[in-house]
C-alpha atoms as a PDB file:
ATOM      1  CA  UNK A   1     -16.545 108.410  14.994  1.00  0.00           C
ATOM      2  CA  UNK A   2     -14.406 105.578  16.402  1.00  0.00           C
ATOM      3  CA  UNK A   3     -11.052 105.713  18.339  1.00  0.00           C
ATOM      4  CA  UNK A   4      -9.170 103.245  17.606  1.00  0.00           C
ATOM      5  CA  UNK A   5      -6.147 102.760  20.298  1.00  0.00           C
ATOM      6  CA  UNK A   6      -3.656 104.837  22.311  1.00  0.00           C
ATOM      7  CA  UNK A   7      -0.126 104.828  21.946  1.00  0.00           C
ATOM      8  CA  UNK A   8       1.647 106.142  24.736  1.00  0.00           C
ATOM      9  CA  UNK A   9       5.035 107.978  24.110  1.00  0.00           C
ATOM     10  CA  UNK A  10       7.873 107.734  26.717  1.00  0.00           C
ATOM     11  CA  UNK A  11      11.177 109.897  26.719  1.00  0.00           C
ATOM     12  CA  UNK A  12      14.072 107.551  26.799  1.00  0.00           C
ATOM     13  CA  UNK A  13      17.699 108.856  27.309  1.00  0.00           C
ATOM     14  CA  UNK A  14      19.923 106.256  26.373  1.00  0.00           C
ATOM     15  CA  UNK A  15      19.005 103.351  23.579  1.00  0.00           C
ATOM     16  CA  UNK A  16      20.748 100.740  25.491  1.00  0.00           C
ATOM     17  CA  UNK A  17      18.997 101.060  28.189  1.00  0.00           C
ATOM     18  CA  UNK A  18      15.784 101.257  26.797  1.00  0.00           C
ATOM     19  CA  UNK A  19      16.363  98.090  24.506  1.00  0.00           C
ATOM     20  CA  UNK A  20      18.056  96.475  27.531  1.00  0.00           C
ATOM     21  CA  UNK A  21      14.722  96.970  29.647  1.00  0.00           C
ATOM     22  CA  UNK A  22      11.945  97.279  27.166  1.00  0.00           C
ATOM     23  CA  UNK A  23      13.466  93.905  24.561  1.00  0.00           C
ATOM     24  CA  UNK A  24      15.165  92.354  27.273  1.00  0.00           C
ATOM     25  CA  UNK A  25      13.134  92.734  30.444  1.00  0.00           C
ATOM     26  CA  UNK A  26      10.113  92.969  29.440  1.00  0.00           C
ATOM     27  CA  UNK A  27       9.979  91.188  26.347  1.00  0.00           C
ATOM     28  CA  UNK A  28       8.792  93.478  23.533  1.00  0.00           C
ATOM     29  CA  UNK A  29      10.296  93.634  20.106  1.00  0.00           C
ATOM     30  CA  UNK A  30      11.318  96.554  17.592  1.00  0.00           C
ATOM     31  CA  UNK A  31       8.346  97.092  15.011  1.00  0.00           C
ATOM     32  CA  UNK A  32      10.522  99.953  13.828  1.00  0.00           C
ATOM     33  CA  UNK A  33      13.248 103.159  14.269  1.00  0.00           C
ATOM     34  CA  UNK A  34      13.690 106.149  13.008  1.00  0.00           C
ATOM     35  CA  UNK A  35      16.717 108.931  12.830  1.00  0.00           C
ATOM     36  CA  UNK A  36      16.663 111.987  10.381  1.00  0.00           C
ATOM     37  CA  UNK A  37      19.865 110.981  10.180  1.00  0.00           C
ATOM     38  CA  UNK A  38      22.307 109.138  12.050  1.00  0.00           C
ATOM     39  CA  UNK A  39      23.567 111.337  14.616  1.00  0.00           C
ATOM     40  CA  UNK A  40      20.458 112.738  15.540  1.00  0.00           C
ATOM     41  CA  UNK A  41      17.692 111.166  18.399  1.00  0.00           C
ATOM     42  CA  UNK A  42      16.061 107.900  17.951  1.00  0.00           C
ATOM     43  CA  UNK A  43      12.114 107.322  17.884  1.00  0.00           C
ATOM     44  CA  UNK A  44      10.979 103.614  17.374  1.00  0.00           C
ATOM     45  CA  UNK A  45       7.823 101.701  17.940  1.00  0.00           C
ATOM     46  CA  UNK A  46       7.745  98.419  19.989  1.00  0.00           C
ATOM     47  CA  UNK A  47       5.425  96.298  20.689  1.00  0.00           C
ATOM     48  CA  UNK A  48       4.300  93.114  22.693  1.00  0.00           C
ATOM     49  CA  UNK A  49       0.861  91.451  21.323  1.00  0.00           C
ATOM     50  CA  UNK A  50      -1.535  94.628  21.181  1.00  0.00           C
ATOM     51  CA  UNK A  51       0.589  96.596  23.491  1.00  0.00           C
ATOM     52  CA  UNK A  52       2.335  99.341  21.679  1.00  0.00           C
ATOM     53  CA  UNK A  53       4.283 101.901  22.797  1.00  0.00           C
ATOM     54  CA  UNK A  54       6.330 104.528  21.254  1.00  0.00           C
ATOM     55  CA  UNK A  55       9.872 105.691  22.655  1.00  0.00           C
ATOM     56  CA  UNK A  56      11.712 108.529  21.874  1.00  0.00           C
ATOM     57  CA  UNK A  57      14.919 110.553  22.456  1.00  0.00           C
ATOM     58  CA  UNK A  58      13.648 113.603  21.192  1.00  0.00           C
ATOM     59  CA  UNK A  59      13.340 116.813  23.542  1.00  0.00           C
ATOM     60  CA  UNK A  60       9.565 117.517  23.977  1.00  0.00           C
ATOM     61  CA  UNK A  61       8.514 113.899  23.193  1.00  0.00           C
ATOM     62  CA  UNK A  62       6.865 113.544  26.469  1.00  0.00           C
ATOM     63  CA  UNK A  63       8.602 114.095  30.026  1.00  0.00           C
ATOM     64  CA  UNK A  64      10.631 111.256  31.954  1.00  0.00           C
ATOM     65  CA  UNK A  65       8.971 110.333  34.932  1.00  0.00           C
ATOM     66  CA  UNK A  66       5.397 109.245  32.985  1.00  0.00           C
ATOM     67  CA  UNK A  67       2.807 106.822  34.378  1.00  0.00           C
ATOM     68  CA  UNK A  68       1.032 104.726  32.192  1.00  0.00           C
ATOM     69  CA  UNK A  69      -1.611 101.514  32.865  1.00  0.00           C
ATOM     70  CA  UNK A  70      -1.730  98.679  30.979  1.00  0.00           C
ATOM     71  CA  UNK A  71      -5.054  96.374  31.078  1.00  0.00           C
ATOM     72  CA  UNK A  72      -4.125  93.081  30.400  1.00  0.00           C
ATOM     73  CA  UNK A  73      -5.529  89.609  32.178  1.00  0.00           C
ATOM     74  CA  UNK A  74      -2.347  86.770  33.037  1.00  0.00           C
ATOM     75  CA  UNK A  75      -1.152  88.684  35.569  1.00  0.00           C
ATOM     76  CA  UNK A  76       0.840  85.903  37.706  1.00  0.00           C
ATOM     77  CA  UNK A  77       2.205  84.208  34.327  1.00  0.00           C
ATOM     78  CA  UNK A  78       3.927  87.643  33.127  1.00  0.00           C
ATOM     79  CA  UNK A  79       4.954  88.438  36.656  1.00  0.00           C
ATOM     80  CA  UNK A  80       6.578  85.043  36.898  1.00  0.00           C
ATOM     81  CA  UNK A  81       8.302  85.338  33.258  1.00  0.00           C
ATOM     82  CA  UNK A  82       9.527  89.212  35.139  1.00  0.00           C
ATOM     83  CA  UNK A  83      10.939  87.374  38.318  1.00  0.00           C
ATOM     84  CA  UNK A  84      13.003  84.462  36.359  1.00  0.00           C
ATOM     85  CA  UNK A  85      14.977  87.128  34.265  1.00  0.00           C
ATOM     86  CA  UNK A  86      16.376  87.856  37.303  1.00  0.00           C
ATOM     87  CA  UNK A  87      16.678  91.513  36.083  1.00  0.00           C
ATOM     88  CA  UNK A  88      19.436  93.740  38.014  1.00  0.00           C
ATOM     89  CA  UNK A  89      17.485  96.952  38.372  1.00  0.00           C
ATOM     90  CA  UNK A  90      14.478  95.776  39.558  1.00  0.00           C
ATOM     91  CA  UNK A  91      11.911  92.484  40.802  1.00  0.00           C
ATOM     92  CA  UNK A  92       8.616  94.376  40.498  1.00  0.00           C
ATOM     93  CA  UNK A  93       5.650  92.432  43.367  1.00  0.00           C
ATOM     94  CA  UNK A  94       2.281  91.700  42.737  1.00  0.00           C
ATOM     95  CA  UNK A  95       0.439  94.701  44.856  1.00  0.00           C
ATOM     96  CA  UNK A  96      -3.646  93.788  45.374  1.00  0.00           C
ATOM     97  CA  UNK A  97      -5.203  96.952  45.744  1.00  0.00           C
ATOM     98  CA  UNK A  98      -8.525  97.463  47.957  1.00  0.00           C
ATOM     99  CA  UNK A  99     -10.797  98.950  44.646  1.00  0.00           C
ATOM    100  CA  UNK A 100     -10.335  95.083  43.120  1.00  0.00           C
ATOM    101  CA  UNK A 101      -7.536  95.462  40.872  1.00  0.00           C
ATOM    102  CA  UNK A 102      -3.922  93.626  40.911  1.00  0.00           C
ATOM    103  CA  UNK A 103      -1.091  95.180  39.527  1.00  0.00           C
ATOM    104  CA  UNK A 104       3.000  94.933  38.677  1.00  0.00           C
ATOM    105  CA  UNK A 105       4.939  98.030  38.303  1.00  0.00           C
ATOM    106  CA  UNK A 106       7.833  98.387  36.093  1.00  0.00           C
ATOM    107  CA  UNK A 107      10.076 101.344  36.762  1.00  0.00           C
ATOM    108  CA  UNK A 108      11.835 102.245  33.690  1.00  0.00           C
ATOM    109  CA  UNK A 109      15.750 103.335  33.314  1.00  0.00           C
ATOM    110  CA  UNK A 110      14.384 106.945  32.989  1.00  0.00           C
ATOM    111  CA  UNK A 111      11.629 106.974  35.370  1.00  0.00           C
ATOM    112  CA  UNK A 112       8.951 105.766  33.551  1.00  0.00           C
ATOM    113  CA  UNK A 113       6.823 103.761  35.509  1.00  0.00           C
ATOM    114  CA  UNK A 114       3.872 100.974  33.263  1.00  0.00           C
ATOM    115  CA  UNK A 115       1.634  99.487  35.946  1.00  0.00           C
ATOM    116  CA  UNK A 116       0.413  96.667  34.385  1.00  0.00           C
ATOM    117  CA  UNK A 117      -3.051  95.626  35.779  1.00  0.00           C
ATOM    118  CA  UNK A 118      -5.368  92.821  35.519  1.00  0.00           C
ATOM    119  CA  UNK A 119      -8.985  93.336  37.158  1.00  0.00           C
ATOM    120  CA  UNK A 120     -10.230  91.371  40.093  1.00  0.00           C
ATOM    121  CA  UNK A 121     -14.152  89.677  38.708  1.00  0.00           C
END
């Protein structure tokens, strides 16, 4: 038995906002989307290297207000692409925590927060 990866799902409420923050702030692109038809919610998969996340407007797909971590080493170079996009709704900080981890939180339009962490050696 093997697993093989996790793919988080996170409630979004408006598609503009999500591509807005998730495309344009944090630099992931559409793998794919999704509508029974075309009136009705929108769940796509985006991704950004092996990060993958799923995002969804469907009631029950997950709760707004989720936490998630991300593992990932380059800490200071993706904070520093962050900061230059000069983003409106938020200029997440570097915050060193004392159990040797630093990490940048992103606060999505609906609550979401992804802290993105790199490990101290």
């Amino acid at each position: 038995m093997e697993f093989l990866r996790t793919v988080p799902i996170l409630r979004i409420f408006s598609v503009e906002k999500a591509k807005e923050f998730y495309l344009g702030f944090l630099g992931f692109t559409i793998d794919w989307e999704h509508r029974f038809e075309e009136a009705l919610p929108l769940y796509m998969q985006i991704s950004r290297g092996n990060l993958v996340l799923h995002l969804s407007e469907h009631h029950g797909d997950g709760s707004p207000g989720a936490s998630i971590r991300v593992e990932m080493t380059g800490l200071d170079e993706f904070h520093a692409e962050l900061i230059a996009k000069k983003y409106g709704y938020g200029r997440p900080g570097i915050v060193e925590e004392p159990w040797g981890e630093r990490r940048v939180t992103a606060l999505d339009p609906f609550h979401n927060r992804i802290h993105f962490i790199e490990r101290l050696q």
